[in-house]
C-alpha atoms as a PDB file:
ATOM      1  CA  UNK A   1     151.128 101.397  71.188  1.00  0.00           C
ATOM      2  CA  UNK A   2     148.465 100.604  74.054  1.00  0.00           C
ATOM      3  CA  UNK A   3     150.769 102.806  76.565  1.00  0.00           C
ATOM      4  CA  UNK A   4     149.743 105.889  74.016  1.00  0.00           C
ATOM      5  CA  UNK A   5     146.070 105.094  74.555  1.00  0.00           C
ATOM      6  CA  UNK A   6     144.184 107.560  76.882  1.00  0.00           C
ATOM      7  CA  UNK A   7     143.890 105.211  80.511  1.00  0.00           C
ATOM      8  CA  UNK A   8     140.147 104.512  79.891  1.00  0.00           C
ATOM      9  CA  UNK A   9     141.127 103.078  76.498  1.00  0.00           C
ATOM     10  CA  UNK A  10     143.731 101.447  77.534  1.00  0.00           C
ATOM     11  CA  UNK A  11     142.209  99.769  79.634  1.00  0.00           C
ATOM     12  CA  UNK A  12     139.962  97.723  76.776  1.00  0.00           C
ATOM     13  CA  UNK A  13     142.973  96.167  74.696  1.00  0.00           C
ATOM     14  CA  UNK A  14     145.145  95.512  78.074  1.00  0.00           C
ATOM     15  CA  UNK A  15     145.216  91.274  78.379  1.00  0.00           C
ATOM     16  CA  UNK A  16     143.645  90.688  81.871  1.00  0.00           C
ATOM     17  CA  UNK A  17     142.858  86.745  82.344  1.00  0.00           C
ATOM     18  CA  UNK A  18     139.756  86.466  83.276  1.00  0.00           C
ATOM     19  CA  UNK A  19     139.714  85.005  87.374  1.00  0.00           C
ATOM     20  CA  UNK A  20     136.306  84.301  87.907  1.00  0.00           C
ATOM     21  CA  UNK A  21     135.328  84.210  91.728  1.00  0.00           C
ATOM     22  CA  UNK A  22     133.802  80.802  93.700  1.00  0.00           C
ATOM     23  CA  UNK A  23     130.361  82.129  93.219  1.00  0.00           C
ATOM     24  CA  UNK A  24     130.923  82.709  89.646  1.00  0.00           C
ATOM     25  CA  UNK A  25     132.930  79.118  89.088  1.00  0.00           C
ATOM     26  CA  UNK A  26     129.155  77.304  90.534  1.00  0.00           C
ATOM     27  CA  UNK A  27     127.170  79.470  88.732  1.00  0.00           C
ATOM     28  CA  UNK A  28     128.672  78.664  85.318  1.00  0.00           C
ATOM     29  CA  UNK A  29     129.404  75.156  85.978  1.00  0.00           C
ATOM     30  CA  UNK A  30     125.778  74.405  86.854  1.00  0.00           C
ATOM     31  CA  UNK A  31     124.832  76.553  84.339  1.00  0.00           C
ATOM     32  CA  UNK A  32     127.557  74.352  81.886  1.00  0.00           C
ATOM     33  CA  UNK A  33     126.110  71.057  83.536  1.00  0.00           C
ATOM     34  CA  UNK A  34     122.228  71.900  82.482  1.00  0.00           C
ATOM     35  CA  UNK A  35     123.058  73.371  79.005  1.00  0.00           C
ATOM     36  CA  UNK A  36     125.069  69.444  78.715  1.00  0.00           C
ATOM     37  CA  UNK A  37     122.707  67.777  80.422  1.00  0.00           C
ATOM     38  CA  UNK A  38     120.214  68.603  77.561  1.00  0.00           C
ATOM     39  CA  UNK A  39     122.322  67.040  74.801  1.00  0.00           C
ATOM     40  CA  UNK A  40     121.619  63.821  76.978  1.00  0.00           C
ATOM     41  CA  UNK A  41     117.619  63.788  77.193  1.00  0.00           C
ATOM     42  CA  UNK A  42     115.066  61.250  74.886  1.00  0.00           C
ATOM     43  CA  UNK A  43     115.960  57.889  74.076  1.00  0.00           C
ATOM     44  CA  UNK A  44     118.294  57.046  71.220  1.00  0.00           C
ATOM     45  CA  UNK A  45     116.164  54.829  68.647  1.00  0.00           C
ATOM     46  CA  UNK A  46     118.829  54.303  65.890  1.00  0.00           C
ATOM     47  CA  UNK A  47     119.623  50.277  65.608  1.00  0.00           C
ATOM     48  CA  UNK A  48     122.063  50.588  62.575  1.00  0.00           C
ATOM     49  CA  UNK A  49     124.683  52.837  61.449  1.00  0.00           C
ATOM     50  CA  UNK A  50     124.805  52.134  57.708  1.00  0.00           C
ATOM     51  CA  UNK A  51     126.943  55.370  57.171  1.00  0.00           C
ATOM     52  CA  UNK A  52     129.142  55.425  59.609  1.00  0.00           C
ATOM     53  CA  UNK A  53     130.745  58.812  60.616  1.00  0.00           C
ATOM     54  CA  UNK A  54     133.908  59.068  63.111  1.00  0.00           C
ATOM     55  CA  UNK A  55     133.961  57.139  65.517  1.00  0.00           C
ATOM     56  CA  UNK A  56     131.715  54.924  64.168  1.00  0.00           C
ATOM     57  CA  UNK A  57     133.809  54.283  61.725  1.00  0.00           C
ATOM     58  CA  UNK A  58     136.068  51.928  63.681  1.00  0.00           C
ATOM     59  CA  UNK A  59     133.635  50.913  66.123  1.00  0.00           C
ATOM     60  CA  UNK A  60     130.349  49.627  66.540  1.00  0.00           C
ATOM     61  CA  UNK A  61     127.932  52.303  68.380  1.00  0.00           C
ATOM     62  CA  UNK A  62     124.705  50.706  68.295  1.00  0.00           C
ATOM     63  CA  UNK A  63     124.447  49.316  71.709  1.00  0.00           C
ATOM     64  CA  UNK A  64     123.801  53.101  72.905  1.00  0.00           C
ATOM     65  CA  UNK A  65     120.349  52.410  71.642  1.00  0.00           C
ATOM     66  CA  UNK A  66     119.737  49.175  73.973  1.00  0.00           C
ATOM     67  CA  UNK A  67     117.277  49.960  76.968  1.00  0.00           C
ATOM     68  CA  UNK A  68     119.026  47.821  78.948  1.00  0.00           C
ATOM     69  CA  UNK A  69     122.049  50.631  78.402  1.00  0.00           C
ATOM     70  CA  UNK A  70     119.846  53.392  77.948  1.00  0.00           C
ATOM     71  CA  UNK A  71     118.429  52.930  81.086  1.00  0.00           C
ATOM     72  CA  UNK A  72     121.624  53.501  83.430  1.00  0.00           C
ATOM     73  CA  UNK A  73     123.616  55.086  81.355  1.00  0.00           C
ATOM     74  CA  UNK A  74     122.024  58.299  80.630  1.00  0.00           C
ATOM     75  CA  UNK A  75     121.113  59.074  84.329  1.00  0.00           C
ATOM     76  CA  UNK A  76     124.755  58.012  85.312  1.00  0.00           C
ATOM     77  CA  UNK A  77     125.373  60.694  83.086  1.00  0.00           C
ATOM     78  CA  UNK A  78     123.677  63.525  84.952  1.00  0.00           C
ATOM     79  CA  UNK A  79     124.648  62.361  88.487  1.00  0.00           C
ATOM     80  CA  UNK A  80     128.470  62.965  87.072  1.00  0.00           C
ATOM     81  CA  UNK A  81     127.787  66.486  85.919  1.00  0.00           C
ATOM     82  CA  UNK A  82     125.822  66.953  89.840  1.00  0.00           C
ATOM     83  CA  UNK A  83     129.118  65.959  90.695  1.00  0.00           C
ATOM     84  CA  UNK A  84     131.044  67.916  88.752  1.00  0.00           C
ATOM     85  CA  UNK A  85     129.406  71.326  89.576  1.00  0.00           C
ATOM     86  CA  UNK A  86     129.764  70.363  93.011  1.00  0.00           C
ATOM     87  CA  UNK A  87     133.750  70.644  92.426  1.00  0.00           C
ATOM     88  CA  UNK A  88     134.570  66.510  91.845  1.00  0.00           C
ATOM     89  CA  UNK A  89     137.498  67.157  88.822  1.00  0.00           C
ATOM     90  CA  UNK A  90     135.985  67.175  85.587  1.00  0.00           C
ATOM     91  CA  UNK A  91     138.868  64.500  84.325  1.00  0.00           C
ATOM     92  CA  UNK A  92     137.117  62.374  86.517  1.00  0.00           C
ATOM     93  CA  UNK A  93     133.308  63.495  86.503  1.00  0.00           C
ATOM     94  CA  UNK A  94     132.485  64.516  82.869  1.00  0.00           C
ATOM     95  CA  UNK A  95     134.588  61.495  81.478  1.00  0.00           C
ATOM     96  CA  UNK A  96     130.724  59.540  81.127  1.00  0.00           C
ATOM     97  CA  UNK A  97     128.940  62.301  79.863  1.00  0.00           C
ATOM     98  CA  UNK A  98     131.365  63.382  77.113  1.00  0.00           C
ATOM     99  CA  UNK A  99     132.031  60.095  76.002  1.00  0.00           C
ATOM    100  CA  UNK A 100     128.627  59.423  75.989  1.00  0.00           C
ATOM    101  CA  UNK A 101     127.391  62.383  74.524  1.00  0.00           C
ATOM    102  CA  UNK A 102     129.815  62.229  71.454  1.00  0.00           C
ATOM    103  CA  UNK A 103     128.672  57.981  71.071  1.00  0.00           C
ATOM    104  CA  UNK A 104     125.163  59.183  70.711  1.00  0.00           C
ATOM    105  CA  UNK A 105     125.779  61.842  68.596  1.00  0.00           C
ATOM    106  CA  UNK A 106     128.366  60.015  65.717  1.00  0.00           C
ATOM    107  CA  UNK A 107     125.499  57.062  65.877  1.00  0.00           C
ATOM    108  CA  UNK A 108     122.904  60.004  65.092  1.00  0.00           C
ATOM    109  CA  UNK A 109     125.056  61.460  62.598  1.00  0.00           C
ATOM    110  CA  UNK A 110     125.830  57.692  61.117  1.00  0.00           C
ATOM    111  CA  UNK A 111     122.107  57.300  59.587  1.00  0.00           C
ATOM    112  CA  UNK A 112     123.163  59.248  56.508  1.00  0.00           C
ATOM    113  CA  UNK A 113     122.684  63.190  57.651  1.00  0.00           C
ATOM    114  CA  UNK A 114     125.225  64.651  59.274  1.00  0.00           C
ATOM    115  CA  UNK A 115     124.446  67.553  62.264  1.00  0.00           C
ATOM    116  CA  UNK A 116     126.320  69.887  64.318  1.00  0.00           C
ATOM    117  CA  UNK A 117     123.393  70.800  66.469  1.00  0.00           C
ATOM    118  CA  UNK A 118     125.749  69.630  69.661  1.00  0.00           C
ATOM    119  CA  UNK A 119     128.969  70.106  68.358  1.00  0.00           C
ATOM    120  CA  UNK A 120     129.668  73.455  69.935  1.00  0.00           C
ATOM    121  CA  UNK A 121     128.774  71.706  73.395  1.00  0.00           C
ATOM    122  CA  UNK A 122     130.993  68.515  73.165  1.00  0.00           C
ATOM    123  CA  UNK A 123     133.675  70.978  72.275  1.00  0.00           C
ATOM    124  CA  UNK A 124     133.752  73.336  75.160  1.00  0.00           C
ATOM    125  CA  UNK A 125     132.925  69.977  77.291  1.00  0.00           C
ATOM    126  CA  UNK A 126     136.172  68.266  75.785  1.00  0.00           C
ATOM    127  CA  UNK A 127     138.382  71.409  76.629  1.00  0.00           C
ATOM    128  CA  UNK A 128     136.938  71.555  80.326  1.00  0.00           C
ATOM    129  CA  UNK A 129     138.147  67.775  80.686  1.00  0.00           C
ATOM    130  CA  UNK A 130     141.736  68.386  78.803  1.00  0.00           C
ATOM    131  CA  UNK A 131     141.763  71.118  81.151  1.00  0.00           C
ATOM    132  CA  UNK A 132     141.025  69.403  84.370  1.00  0.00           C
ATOM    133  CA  UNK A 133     143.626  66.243  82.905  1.00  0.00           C
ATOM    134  CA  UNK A 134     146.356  68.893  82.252  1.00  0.00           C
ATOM    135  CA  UNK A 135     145.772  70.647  85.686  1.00  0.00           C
ATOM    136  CA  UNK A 136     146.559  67.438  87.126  1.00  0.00           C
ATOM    137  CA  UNK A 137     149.649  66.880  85.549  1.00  0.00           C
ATOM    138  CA  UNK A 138     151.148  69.989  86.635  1.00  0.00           C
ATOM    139  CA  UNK A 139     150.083  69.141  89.684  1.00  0.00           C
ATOM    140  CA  UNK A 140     152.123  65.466  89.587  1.00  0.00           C
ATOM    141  CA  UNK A 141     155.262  67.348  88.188  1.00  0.00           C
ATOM    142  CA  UNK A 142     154.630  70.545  90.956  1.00  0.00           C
ATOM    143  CA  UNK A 143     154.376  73.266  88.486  1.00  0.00           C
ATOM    144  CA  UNK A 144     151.880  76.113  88.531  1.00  0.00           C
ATOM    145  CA  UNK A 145     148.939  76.517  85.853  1.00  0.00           C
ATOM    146  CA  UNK A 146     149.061  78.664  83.215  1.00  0.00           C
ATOM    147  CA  UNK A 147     148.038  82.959  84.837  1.00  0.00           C
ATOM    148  CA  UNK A 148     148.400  80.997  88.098  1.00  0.00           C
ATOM    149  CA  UNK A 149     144.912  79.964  87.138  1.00  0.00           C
ATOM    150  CA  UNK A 150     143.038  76.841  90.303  1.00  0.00           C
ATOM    151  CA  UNK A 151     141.728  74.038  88.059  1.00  0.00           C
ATOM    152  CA  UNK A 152     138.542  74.844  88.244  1.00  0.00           C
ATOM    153  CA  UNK A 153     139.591  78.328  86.491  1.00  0.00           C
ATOM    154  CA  UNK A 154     141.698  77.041  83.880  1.00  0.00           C
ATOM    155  CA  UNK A 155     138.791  74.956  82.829  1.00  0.00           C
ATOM    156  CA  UNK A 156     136.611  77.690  82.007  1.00  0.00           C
ATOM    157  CA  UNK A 157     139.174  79.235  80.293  1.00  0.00           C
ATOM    158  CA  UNK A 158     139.886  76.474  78.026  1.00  0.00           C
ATOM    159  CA  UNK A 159     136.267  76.323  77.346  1.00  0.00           C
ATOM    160  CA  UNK A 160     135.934  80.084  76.826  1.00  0.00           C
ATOM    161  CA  UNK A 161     139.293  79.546  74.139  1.00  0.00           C
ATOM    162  CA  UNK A 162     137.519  76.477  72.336  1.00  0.00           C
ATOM    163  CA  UNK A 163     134.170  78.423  71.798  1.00  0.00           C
ATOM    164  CA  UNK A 164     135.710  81.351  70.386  1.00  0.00           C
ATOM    165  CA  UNK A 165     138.172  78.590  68.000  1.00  0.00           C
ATOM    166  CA  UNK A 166     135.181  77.868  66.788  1.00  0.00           C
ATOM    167  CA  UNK A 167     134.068  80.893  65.646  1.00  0.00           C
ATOM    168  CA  UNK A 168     137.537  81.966  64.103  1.00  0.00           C
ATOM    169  CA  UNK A 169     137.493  78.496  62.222  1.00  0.00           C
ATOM    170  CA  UNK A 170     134.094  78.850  61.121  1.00  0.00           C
ATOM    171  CA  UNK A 171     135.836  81.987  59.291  1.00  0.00           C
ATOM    172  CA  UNK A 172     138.749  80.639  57.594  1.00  0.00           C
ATOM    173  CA  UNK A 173     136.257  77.828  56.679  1.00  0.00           C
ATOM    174  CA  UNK A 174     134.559  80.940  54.617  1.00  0.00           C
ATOM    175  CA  UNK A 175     137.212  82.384  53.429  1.00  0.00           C
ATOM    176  CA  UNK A 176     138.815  78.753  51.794  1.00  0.00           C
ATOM    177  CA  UNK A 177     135.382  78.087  50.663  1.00  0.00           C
ATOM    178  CA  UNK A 178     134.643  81.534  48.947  1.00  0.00           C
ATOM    179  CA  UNK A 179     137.878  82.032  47.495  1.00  0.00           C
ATOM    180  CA  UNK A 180     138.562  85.058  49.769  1.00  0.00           C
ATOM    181  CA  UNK A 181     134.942  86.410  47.914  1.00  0.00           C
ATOM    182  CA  UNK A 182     132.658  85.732  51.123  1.00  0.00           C
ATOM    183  CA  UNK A 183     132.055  89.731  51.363  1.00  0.00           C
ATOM    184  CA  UNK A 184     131.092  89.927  47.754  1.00  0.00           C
ATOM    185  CA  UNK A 185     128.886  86.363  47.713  1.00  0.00           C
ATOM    186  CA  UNK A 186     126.924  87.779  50.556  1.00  0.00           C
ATOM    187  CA  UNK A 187     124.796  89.098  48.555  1.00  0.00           C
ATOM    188  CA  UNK A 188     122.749  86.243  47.203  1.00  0.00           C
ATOM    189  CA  UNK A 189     122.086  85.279  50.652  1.00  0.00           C
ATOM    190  CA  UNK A 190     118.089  85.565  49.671  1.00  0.00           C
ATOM    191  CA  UNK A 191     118.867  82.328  47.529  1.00  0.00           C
ATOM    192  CA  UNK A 192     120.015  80.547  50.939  1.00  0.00           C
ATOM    193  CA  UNK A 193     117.108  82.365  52.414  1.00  0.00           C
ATOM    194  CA  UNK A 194     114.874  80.849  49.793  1.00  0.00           C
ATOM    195  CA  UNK A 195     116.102  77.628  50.396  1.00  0.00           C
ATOM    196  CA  UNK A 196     116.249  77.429  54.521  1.00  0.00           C
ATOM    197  CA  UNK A 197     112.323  78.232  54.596  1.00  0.00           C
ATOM    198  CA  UNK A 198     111.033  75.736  52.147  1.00  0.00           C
ATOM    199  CA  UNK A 199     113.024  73.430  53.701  1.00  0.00           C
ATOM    200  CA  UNK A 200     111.875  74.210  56.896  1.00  0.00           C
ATOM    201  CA  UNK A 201     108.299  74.044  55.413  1.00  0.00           C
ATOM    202  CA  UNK A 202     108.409  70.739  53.608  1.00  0.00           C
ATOM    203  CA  UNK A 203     109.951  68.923  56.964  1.00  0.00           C
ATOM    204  CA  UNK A 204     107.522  70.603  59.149  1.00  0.00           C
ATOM    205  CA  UNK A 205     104.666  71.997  56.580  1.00  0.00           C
ATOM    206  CA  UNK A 206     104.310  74.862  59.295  1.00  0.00           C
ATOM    207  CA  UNK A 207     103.080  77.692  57.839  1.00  0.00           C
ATOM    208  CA  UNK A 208     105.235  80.439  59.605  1.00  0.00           C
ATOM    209  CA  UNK A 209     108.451  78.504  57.725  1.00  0.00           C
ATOM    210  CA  UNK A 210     106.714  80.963  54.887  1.00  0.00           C
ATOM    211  CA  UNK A 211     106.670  84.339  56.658  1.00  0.00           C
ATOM    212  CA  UNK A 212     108.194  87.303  55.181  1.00  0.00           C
ATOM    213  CA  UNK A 213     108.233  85.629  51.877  1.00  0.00           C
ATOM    214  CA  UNK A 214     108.686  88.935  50.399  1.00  0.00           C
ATOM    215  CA  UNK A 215     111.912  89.674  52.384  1.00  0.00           C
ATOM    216  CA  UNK A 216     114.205  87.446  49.225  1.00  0.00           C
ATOM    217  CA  UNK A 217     113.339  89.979  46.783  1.00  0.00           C
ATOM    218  CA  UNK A 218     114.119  92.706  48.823  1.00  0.00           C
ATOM    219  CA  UNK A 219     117.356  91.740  49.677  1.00  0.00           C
ATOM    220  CA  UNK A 220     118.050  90.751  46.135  1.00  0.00           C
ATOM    221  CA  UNK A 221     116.634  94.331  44.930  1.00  0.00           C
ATOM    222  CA  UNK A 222     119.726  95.457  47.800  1.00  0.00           C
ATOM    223  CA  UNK A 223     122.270  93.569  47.559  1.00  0.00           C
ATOM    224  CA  UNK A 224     124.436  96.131  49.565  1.00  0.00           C
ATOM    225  CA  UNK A 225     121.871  95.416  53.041  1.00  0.00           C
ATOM    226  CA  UNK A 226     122.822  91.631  53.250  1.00  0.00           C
ATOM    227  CA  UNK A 227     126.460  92.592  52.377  1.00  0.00           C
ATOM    228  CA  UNK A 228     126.296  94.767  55.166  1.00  0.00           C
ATOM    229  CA  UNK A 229     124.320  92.087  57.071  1.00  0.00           C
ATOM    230  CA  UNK A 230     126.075  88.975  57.006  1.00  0.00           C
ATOM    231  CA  UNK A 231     129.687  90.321  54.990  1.00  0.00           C
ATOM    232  CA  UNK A 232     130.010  92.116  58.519  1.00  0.00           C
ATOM    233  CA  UNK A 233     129.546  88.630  60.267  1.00  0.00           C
ATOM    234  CA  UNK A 234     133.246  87.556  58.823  1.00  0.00           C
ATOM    235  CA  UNK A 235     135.343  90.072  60.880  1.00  0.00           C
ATOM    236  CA  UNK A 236     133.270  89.102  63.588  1.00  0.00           C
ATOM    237  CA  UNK A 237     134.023  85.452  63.602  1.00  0.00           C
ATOM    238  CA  UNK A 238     137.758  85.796  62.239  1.00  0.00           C
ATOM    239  CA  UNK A 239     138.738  88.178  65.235  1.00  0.00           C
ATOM    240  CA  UNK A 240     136.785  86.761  67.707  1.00  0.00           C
ATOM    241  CA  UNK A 241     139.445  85.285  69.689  1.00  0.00           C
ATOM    242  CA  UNK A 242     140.044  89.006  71.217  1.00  0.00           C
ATOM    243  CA  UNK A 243     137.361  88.097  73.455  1.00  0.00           C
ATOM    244  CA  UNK A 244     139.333  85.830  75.560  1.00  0.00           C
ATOM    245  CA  UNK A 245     142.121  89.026  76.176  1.00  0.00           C
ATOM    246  CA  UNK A 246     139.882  90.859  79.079  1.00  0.00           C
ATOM    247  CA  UNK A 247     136.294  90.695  80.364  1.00  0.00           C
ATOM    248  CA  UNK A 248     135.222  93.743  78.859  1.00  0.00           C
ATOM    249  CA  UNK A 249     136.190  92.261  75.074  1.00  0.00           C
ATOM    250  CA  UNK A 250     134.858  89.159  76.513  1.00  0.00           C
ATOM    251  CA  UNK A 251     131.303  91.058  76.819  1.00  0.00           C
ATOM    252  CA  UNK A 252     131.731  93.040  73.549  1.00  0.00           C
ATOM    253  CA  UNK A 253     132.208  89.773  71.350  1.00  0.00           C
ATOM    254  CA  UNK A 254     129.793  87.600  73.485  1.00  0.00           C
ATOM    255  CA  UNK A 255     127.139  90.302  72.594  1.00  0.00           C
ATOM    256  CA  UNK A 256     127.880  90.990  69.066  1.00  0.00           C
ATOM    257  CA  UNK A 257     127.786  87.331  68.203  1.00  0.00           C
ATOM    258  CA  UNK A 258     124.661  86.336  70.344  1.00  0.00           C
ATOM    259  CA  UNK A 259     123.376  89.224  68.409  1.00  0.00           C
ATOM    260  CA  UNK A 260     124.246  88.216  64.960  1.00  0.00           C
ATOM    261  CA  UNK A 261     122.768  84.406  66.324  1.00  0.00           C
ATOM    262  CA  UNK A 262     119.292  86.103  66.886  1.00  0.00           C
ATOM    263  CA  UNK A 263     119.334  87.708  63.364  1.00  0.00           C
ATOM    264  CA  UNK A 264     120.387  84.681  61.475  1.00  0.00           C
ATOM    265  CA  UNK A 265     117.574  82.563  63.371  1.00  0.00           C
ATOM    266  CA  UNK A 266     114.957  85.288  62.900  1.00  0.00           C
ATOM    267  CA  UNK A 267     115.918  85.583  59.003  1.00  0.00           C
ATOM    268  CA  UNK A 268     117.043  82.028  58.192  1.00  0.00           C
ATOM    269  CA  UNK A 269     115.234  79.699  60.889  1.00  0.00           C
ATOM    270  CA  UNK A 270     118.667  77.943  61.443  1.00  0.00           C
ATOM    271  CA  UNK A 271     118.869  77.572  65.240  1.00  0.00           C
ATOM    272  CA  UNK A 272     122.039  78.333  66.935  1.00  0.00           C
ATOM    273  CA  UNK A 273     120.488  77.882  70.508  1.00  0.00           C
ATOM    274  CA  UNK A 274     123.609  75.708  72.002  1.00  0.00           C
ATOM    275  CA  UNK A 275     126.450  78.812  70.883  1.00  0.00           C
ATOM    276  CA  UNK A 276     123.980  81.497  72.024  1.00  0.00           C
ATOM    277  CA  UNK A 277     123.606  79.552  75.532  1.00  0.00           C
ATOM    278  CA  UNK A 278     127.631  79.163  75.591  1.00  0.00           C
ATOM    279  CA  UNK A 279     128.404  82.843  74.834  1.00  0.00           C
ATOM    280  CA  UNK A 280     125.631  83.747  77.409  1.00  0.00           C
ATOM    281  CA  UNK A 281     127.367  81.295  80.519  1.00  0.00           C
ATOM    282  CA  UNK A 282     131.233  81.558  79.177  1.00  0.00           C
ATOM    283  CA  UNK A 283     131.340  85.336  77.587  1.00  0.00           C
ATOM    284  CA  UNK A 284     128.637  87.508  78.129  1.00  0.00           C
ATOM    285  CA  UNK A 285     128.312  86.404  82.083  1.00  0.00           C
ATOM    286  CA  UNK A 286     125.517  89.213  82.769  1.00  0.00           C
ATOM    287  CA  UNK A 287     125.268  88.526  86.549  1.00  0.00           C
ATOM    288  CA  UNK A 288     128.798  89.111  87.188  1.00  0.00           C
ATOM    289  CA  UNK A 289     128.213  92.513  85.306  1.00  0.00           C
ATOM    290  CA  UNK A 290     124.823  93.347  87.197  1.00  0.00           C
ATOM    291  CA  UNK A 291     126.999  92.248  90.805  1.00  0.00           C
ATOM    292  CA  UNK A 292     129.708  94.543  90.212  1.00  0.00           C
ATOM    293  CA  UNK A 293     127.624  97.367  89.290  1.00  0.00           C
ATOM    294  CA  UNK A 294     125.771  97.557  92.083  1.00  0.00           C
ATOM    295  CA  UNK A 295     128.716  97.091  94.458  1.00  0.00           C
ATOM    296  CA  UNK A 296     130.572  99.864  92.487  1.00  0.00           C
ATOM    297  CA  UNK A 297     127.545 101.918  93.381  1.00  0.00           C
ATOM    298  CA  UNK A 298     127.479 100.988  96.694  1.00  0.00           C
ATOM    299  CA  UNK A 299     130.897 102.246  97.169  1.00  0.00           C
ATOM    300  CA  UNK A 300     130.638 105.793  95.626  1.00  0.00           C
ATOM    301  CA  UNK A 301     127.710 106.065  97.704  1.00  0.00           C
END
């Protein structure tokens, strides 16, 4: 059916892995490394975990809190992900700073609230390390990677897969949820709306939680605009693992999704900073784009 397809359209749905270039592999790693690195800053201050989540369930987690811990452990931390941009296998280098990362954040998340602020971040961080683990193993038996893919290649690619996992499981979560209705329940969103702001205000009692008060009844005097709004956010997230077939779907998906991010924060104030970060580095890529642009001008030229 593709081969039908004019060459220029073609050319869109036609599965290219995506081979980034050594330049490309530092830029997102360090960019990867900072983006982790800030899941590991401020001091952990929880001494109990009296509901314990995960991990925490079969383990005791509360000696993450210690100074005398603290106090090595989180710069240890960043001195593995120096290392790791600076090409030391993640199997070896992120090891510390995942299972650190994921220790503070199940002791967090055992204090009776439950985030995902970070979960999008340990994700993509555990699929770099399978990854680099798995790259080694083919290595031991003396088999090629997967697209004849270097390590350091597959590992973005495993993270690129995982983040866009997350979105398609974020939509069958919607669909199970709704009954298959999420299209039509869209539009009460001004009721979540309602709800996200004086939240937002009673935690924080900052007055701009209350802006556009008047935008709930609008939406419920329309119910077709959030329909159209957030129903068209489903598709989105249910197909979104089309952006791992070729760059160019890797750009189209990375945008539409950072896109519907900014919306959702500007409407809702929920913050989806660490996926809009992760589509930026691992999708989106914009200085690869603005690169070979200019040396595609160059050469016509």
């Amino acid at each position: 059916m593709i081969q039908r397809l004019p060459s220029w359209a073609a050319s869109w749905f036609r599965f290219e892995p995506i081979r980034h270039q050594l330049w490309e592999r530092i830029l997102i790693r360090a960019s990867l490394a900072l983006v982790i690195g800030w899941t590991l800053t401020g001091d952990s201050a929880f001494q109990t975990q009296a509901h314990p989540n995960g991990l925490a369930r079969f383990m005791d987690l509360t000696f993450l809190s210690q100074d005398s811990v603290e106090v090595w452990l989180r710069p240890a931390c960043k001195a593995s992900l120096v290392l790791w941009v600076f090409g030391v296998p993640a199997v070896l280098s992120l090891l510390l700073p995942l299972t650190a990362g994921i220790g503070f954040i199940t002791l967090k998340n055992s204090q009776g609230a439950i985030g995902h602020t970070f979960q999008v971040v340990h994700l993509c961080q555990l699929a770099i390390w399978l990854a680099s683990a798995w790259s080694m193993i083919q290595h031991l038996r003396r088999r090629a990677l997967p697209h004849h893919f270097s390590p350091a290649q597959l590992e973005i690619d495993w993270a690129r897969q995982a983040l866009m996992a997350s979105y398609v499981v974020s939509a069958i979560t919607k669909l199970m949820e709704s009954g298959g209705m999420w299209f039509r329940d869209s539009q009460y969103f001004a009721l979540h709306l309602i709800k996200n702001k004086d939240m937002k205000y009673w935690e924080t009692l900052d007055e701009s939680a209350r802006s556009m008060e008047w935008l709930p009844d609008f939406l419920m005097q329309h119910p077709l605009l959030p329909q159209v709004l957030f129903g068209i956010g489903l598709p989105l997230e249910l197909f979104a693992f089309f952006g791992c077939w070729n760059r160019r779907l890797a750009l189209v998906f990375g945008v539409a999704l950072y896109g519907f991010h900014l919306c959702v924060k500007q409407l809702t104030l929920l913050d989806f900073e660490y996926n809009m970060w992760l589509l930026l580095i691992l999708m989106i890529h914009p200085l690869w784009w603005i690169v070979t642009g200019i040396q595609r001008l160059s050469r016509r030229s």
